[in-house]
PDB file of N, CA and C in Angstrom:
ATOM      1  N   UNK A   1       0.811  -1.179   0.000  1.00  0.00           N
ATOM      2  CA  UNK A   1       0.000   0.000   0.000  1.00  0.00           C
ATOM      3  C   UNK A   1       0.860   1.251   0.000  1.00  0.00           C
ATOM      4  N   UNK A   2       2.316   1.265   0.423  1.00  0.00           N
ATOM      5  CA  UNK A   2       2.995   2.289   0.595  1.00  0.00           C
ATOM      6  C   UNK A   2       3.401   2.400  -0.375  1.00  0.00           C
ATOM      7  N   UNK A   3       3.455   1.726  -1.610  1.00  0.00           N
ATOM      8  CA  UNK A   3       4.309   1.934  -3.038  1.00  0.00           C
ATOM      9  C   UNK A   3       2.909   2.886  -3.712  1.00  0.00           C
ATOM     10  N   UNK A   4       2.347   2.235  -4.003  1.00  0.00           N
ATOM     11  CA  UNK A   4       0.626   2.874  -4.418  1.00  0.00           C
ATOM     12  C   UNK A   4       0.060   4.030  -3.737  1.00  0.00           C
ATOM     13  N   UNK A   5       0.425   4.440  -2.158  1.00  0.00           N
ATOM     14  CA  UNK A   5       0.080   5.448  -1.901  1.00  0.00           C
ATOM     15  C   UNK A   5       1.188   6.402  -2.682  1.00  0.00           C
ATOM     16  N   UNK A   6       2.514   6.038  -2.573  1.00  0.00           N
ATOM     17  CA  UNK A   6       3.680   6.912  -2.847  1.00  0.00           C
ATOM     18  C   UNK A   6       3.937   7.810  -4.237  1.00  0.00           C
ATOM     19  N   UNK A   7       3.106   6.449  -5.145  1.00  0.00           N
ATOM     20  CA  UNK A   7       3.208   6.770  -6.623  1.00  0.00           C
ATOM     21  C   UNK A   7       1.577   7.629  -6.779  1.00  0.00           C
ATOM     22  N   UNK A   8       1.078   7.362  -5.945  1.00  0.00           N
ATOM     23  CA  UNK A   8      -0.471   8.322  -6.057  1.00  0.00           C
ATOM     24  C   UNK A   8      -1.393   7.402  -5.995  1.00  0.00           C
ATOM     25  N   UNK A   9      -1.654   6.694  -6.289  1.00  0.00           N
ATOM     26  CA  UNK A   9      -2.693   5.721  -6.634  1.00  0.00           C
ATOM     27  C   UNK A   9      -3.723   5.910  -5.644  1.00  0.00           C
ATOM     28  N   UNK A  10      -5.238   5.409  -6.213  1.00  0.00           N
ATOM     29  CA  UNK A  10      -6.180   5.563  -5.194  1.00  0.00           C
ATOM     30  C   UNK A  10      -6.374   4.206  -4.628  1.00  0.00           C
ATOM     31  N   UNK A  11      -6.560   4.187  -2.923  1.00  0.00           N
ATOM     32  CA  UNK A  11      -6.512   2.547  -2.114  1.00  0.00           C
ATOM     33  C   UNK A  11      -8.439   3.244  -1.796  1.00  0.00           C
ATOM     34  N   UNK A  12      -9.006   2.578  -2.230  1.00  0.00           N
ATOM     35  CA  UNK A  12     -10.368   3.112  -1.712  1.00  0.00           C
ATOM     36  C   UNK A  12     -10.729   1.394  -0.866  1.00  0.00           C
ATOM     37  N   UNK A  13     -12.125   1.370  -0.423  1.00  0.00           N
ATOM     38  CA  UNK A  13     -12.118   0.246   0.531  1.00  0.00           C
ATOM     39  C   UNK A  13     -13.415  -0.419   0.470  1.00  0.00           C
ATOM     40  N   UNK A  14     -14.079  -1.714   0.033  1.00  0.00           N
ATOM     41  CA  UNK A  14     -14.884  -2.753   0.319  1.00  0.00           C
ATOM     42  C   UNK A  14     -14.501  -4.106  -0.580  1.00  0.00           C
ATOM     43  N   UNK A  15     -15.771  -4.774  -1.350  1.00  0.00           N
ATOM     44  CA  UNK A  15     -15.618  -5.431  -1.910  1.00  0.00           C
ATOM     45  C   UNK A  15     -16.609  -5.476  -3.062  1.00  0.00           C
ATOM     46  N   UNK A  16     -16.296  -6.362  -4.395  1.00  0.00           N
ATOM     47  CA  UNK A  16     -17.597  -6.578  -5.123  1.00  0.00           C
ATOM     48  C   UNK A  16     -17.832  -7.818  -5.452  1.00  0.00           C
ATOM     49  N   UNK A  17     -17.622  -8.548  -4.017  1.00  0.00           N
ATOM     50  CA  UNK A  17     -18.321  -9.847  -4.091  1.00  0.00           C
ATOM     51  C   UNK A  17     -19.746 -10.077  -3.930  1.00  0.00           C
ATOM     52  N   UNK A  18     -20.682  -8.974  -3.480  1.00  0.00           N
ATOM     53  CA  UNK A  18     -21.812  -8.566  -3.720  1.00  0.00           C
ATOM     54  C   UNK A  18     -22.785  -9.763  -3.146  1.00  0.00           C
ATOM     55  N   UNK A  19     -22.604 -10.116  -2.040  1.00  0.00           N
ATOM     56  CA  UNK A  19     -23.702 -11.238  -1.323  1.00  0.00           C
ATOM     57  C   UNK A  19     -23.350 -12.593  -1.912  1.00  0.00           C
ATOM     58  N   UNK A  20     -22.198 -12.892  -2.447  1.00  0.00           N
ATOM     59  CA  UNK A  20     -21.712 -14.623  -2.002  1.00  0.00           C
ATOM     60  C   UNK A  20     -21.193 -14.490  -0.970  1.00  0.00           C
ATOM     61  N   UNK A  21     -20.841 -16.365  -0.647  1.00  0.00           N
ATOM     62  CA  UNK A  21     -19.918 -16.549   0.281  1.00  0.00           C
ATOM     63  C   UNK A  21     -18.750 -15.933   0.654  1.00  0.00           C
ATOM     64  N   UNK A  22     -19.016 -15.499  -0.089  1.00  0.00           N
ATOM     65  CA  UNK A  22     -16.798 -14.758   0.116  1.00  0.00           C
ATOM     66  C   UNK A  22     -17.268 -13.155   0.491  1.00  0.00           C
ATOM     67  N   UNK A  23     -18.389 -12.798   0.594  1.00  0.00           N
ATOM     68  CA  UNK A  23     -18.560 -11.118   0.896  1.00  0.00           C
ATOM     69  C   UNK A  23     -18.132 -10.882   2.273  1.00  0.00           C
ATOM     70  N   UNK A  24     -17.925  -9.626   2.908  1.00  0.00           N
ATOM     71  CA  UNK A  24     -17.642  -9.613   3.886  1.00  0.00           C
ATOM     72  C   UNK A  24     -18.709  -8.495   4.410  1.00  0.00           C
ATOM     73  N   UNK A  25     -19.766  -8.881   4.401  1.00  0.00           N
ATOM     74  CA  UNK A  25     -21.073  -7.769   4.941  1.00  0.00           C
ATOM     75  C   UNK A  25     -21.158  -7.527   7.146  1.00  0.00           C
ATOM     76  N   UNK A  26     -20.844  -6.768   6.986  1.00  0.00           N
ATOM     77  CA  UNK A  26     -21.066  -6.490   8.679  1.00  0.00           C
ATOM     78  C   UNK A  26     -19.363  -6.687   9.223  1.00  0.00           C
ATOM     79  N   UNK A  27     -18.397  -6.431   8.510  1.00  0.00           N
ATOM     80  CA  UNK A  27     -17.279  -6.375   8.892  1.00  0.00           C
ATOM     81  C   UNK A  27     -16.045  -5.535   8.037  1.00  0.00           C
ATOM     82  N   UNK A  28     -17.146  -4.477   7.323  1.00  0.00           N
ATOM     83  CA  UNK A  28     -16.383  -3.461   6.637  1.00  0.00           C
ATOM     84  C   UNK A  28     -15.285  -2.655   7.627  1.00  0.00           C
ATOM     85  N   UNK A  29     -15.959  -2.374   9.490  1.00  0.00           N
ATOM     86  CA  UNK A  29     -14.753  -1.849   9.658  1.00  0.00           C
ATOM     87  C   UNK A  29     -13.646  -2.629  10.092  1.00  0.00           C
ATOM     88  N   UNK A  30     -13.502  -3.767   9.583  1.00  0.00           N
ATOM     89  CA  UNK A  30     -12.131  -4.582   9.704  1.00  0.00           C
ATOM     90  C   UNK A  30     -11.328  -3.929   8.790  1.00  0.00           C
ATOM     91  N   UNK A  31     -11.645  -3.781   7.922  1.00  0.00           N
ATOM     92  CA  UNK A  31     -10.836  -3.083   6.745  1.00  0.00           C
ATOM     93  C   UNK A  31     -10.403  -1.611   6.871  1.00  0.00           C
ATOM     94  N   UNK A  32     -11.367  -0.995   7.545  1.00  0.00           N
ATOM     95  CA  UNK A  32     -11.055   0.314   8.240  1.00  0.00           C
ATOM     96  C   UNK A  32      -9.656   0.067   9.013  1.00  0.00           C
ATOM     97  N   UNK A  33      -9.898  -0.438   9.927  1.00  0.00           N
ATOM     98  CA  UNK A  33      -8.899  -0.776  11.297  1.00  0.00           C
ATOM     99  C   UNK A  33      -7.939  -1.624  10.351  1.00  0.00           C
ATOM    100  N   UNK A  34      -7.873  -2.605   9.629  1.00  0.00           N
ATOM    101  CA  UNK A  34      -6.516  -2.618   9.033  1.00  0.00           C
ATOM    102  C   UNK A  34      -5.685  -1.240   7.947  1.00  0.00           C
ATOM    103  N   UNK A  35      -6.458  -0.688   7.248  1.00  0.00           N
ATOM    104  CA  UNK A  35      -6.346   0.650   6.947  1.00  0.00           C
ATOM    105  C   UNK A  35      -5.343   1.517   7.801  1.00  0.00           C
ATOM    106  N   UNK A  36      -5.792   1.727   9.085  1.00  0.00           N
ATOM    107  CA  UNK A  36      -5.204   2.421  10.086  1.00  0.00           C
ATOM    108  C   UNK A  36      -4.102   1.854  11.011  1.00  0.00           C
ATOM    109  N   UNK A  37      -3.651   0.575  10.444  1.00  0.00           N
ATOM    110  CA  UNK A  37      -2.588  -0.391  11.329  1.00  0.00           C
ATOM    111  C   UNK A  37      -1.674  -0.133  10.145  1.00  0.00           C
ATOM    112  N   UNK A  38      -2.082  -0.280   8.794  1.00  0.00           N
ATOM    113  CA  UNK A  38      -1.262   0.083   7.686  1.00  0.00           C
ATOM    114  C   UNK A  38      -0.850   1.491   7.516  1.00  0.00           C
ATOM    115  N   UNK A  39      -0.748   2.518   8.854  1.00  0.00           N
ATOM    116  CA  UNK A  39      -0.592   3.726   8.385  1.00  0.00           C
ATOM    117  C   UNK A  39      -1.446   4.839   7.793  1.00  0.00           C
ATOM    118  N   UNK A  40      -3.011   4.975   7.511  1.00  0.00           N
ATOM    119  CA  UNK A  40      -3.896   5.586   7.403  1.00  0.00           C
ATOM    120  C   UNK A  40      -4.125   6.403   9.021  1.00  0.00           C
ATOM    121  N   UNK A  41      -4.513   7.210   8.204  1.00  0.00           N
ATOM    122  CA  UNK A  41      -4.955   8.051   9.703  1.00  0.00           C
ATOM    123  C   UNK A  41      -6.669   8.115   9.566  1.00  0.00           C
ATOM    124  N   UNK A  42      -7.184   7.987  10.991  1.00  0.00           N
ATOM    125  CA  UNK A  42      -8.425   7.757  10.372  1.00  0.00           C
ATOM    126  C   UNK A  42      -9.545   8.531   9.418  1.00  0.00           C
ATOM    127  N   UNK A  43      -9.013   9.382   9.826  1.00  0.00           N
ATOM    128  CA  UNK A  43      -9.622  10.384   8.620  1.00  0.00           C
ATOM    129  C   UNK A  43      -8.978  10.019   7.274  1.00  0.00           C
ATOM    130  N   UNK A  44      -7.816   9.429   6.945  1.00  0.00           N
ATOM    131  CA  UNK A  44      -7.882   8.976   5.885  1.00  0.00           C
ATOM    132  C   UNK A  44      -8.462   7.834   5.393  1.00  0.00           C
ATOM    133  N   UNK A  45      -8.553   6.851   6.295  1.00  0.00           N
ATOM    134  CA  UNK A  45      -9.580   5.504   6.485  1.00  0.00           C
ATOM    135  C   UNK A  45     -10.870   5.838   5.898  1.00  0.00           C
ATOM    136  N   UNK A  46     -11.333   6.722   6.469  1.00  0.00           N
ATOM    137  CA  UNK A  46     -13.100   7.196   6.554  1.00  0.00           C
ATOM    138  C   UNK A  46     -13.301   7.815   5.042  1.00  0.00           C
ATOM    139  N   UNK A  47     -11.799   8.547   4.122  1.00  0.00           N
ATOM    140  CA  UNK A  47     -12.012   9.437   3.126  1.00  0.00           C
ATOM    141  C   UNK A  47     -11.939   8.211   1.780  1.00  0.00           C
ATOM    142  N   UNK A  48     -11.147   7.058   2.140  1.00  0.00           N
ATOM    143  CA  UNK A  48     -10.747   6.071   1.035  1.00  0.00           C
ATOM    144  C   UNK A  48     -12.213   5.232   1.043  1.00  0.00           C
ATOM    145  N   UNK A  49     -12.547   5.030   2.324  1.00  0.00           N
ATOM    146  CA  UNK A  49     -14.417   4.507   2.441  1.00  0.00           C
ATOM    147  C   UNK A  49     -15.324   5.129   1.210  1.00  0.00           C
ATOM    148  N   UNK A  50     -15.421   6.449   1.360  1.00  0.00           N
ATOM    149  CA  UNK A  50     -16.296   7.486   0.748  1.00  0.00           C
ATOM    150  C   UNK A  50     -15.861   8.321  -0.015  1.00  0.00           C
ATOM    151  N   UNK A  51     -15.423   9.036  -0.100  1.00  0.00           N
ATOM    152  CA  UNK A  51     -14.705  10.258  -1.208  1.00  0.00           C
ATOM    153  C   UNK A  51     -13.711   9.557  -2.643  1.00  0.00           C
ATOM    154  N   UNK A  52     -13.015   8.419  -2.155  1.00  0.00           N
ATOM    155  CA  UNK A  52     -12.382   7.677  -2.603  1.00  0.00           C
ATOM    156  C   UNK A  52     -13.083   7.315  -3.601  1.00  0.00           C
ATOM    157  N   UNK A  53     -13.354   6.048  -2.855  1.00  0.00           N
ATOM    158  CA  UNK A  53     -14.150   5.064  -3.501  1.00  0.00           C
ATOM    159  C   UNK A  53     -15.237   5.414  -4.314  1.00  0.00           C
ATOM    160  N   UNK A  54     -15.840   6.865  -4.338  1.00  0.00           N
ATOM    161  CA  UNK A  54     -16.670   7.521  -5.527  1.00  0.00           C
ATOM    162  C   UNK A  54     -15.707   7.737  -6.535  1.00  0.00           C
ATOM    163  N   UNK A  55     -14.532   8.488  -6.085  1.00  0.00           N
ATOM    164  CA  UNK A  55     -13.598   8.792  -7.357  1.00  0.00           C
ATOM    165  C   UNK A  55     -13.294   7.261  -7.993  1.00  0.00           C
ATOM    166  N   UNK A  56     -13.241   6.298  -7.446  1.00  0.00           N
ATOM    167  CA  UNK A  56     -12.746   4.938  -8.300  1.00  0.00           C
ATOM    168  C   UNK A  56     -13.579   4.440  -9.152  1.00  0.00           C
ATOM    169  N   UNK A  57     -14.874   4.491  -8.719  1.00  0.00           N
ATOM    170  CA  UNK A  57     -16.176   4.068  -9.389  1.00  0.00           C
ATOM    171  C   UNK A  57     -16.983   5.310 -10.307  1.00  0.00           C
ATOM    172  N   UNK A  58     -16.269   6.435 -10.435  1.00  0.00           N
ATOM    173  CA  UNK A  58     -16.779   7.614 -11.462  1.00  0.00           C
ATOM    174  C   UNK A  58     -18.136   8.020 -10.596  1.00  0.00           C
ATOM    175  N   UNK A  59     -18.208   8.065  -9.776  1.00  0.00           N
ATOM    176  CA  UNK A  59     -19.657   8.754  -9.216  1.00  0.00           C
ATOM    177  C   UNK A  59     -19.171  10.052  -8.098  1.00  0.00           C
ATOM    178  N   UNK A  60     -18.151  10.814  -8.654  1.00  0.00           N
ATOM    179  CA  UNK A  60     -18.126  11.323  -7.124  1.00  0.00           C
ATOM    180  C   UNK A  60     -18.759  13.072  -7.424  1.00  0.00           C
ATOM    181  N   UNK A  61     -19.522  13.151  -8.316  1.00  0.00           N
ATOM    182  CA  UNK A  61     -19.912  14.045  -8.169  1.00  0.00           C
ATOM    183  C   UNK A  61     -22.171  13.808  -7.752  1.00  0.00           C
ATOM    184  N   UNK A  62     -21.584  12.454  -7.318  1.00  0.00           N
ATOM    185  CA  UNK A  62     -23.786  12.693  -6.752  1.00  0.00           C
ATOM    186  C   UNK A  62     -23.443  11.944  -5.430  1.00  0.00           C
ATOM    187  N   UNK A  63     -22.233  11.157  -5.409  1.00  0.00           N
ATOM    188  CA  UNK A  63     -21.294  10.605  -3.885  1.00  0.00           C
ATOM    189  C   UNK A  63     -19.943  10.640  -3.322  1.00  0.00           C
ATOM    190  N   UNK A  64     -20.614   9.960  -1.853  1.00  0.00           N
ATOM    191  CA  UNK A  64     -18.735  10.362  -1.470  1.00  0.00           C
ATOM    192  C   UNK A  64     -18.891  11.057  -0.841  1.00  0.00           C
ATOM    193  N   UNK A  65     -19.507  12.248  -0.558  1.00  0.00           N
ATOM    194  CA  UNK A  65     -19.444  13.372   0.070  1.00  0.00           C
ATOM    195  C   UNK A  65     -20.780  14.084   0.436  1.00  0.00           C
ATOM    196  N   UNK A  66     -20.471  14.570   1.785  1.00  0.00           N
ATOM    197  CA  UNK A  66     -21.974  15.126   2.047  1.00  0.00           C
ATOM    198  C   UNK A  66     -21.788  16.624   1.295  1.00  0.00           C
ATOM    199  N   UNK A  67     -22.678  17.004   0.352  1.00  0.00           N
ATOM    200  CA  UNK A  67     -22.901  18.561  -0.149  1.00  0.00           C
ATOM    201  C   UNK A  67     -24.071  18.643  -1.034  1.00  0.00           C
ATOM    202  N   UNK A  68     -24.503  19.591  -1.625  1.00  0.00           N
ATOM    203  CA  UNK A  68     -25.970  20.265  -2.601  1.00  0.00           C
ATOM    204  C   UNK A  68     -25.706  19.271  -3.376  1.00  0.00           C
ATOM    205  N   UNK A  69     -27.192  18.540  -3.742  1.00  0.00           N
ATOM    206  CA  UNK A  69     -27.019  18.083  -4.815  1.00  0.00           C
ATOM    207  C   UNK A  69     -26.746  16.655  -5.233  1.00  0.00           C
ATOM    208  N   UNK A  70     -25.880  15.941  -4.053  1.00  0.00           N
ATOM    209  CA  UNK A  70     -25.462  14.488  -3.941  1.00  0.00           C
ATOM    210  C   UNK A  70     -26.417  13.950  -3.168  1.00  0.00           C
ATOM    211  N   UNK A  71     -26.684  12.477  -3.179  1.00  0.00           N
ATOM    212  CA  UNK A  71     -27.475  11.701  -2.304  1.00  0.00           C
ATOM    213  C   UNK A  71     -26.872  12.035  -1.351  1.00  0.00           C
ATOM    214  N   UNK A  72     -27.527  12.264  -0.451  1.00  0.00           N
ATOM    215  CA  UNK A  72     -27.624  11.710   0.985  1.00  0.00           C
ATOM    216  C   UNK A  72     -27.922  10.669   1.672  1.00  0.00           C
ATOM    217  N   UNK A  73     -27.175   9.243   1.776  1.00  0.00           N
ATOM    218  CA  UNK A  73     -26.711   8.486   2.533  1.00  0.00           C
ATOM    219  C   UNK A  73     -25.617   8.690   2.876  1.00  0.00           C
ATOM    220  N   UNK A  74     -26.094   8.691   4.126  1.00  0.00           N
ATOM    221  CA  UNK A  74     -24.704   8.384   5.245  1.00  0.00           C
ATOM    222  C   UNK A  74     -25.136   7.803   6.427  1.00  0.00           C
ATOM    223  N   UNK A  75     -23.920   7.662   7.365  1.00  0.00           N
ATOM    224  CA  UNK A  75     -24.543   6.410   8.522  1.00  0.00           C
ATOM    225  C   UNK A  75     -23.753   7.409   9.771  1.00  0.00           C
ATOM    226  N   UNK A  76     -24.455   7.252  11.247  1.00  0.00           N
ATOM    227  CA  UNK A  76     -24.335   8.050  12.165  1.00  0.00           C
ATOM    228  C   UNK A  76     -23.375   7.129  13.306  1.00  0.00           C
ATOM    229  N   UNK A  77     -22.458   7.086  13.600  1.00  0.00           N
ATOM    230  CA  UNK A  77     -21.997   6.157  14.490  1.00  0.00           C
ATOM    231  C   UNK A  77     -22.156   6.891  16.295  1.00  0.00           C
ATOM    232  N   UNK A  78     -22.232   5.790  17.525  1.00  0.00           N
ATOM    233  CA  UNK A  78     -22.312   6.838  18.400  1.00  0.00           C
ATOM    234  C   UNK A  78     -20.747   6.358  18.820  1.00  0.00           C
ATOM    235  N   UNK A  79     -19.947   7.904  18.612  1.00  0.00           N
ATOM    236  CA  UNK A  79     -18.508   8.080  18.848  1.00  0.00           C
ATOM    237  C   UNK A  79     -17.798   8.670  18.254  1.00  0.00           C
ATOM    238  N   UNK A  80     -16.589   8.870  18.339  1.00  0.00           N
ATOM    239  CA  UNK A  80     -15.595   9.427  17.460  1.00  0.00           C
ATOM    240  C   UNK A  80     -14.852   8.839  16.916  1.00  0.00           C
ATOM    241  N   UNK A  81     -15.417   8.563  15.234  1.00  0.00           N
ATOM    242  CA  UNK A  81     -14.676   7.390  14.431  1.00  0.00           C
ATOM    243  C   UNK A  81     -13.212   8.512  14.050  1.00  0.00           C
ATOM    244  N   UNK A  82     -12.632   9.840  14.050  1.00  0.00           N
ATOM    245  CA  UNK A  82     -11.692  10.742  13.970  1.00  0.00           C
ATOM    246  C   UNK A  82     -10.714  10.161  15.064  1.00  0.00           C
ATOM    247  N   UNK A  83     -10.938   9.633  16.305  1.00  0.00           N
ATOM    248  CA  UNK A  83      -9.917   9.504  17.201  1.00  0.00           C
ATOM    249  C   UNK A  83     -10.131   7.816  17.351  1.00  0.00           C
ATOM    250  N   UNK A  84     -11.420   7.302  16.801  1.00  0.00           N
ATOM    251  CA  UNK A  84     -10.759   5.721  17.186  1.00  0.00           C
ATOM    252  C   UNK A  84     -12.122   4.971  16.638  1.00  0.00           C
ATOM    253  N   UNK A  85     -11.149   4.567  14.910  1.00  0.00           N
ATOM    254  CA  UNK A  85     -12.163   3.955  13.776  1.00  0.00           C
ATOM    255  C   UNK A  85     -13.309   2.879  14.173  1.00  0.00           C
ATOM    256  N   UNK A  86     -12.372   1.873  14.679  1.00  0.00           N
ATOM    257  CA  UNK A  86     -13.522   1.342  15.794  1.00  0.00           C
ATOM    258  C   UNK A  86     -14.719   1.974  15.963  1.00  0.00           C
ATOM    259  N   UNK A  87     -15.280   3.058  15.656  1.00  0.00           N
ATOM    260  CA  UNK A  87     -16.636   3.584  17.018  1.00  0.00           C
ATOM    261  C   UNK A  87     -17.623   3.663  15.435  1.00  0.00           C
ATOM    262  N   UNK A  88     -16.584   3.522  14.455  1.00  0.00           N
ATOM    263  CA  UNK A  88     -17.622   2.993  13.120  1.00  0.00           C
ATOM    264  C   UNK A  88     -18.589   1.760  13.250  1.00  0.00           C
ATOM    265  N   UNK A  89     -18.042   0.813  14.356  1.00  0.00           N
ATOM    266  CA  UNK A  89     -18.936  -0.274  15.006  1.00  0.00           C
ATOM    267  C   UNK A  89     -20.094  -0.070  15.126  1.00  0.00           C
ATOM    268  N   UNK A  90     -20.357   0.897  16.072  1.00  0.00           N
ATOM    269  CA  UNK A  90     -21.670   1.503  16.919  1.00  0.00           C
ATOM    270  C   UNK A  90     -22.306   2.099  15.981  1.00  0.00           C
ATOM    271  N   UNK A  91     -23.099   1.481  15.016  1.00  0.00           N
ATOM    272  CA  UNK A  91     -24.088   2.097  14.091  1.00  0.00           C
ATOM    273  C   UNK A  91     -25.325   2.785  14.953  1.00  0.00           C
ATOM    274  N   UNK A  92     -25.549   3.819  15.168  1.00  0.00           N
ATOM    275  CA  UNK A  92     -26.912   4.595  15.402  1.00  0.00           C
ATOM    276  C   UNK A  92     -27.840   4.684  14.603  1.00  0.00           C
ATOM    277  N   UNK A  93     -27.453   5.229  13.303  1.00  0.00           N
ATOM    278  CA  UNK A  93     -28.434   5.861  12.674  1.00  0.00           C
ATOM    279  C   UNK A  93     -27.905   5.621  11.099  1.00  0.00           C
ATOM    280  N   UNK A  94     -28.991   5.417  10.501  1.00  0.00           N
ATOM    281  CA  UNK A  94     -28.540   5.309   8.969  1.00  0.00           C
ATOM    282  C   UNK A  94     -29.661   6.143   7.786  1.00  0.00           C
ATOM    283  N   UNK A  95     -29.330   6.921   7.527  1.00  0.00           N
ATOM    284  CA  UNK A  95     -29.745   8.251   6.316  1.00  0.00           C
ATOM    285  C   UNK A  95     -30.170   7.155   4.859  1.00  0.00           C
ATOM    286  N   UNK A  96     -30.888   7.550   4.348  1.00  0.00           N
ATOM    287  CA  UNK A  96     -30.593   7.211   3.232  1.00  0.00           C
ATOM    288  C   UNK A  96     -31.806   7.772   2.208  1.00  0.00           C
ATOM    289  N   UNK A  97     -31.539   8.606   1.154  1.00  0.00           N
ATOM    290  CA  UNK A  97     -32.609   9.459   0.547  1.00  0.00           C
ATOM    291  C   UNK A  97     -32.992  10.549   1.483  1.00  0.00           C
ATOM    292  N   UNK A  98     -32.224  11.034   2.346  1.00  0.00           N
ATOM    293  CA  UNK A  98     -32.730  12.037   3.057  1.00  0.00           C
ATOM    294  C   UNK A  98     -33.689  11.557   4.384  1.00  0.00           C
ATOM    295  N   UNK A  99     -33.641  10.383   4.388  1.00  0.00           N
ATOM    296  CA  UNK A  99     -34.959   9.647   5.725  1.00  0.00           C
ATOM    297  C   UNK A  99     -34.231   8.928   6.338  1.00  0.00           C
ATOM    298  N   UNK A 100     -34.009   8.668   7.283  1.00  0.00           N
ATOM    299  CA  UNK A 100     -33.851   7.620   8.760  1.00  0.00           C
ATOM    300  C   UNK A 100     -34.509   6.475   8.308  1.00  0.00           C
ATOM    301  N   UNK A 101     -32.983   5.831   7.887  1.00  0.00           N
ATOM    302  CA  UNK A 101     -33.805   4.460   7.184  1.00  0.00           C
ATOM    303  C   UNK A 101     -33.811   3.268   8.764  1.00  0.00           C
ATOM    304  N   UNK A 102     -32.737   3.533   9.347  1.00  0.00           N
ATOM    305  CA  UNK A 102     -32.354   2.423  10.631  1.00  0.00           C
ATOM    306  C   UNK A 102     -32.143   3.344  11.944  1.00  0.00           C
ATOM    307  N   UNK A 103     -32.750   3.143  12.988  1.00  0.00           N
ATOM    308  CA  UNK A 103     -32.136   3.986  13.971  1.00  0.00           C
ATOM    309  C   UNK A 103     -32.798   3.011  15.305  1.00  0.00           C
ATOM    310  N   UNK A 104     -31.053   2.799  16.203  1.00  0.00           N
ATOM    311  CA  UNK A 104     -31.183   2.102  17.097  1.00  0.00           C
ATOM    312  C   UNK A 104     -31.250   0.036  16.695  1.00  0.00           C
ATOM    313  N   UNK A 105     -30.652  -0.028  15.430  1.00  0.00           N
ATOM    314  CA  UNK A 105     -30.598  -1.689  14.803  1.00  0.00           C
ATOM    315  C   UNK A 105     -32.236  -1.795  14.509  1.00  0.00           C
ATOM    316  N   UNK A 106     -33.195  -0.778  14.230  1.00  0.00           N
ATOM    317  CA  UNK A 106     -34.314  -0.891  13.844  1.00  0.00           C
ATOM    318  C   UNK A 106     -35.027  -0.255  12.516  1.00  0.00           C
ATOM    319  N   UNK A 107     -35.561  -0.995  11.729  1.00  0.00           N
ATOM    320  CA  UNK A 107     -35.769  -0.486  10.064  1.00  0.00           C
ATOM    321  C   UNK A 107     -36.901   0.333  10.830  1.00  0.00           C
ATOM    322  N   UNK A 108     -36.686   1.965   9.891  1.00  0.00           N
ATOM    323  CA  UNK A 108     -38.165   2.902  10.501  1.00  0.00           C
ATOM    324  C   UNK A 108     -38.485   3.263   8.928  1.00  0.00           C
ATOM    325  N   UNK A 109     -37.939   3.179   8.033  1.00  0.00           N
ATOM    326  CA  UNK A 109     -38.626   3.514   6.611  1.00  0.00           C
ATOM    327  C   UNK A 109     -38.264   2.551   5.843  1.00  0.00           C
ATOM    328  N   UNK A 110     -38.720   2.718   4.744  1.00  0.00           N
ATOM    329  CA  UNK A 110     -38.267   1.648   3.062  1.00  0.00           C
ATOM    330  C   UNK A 110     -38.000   2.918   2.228  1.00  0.00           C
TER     331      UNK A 110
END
């Protein structure tokens, strides 16, 4: 990762094994937290998640980023994923279309 960060390259972060066996659903922030053992700071962890990973996939002007104009999904953790990625664990709340799709591990919209 240090040759690829060095030369520029973008390290953005999940998978597109897309619901087989081999996906890794409910343990994205493992990849975070190895991210940040590899030298990411977590704010860079959190930016290769989202900002990134729009620039890799050509969408980063409707994602990636909260601003006018882009969807709004995003997910609310209770903590400070800035001082300790981990607290990406503690899902609270999850946005999505502008509505509180999950709050408290409970579906409140479709």
């Amino acid at each position: 990762m240090e040759k690829i960060k060095r030369a520029g390259g973008a390290i953005g972060v999940g998978t597109d094994c897309c619901g087989t066996g081999l996906s890794f659903f409910g343990s994205y922030w493992k990849e975070l937290k190895w991210l940040t053992a590899a030298g990411f700071t977590s704010a860079g962890a959190l930016k290769a998640a989202t900002a990134v990973n729009a620039e890799i996939i050509g969408m980063a002007d409707l994602i990636g980023t909260i601003a006018p104009k882009k969807y709004s999904d995003f997910t609310i953790v209770d903590g400070d994923s800035l001082r300790d990625i981990l607290a990406v664990k503690n899902i609270d709340m999850v946005v999505k279309n502008s509505q509180i799709a999950v709050r408290d591990g409970e579906v409140v919209s479709s």
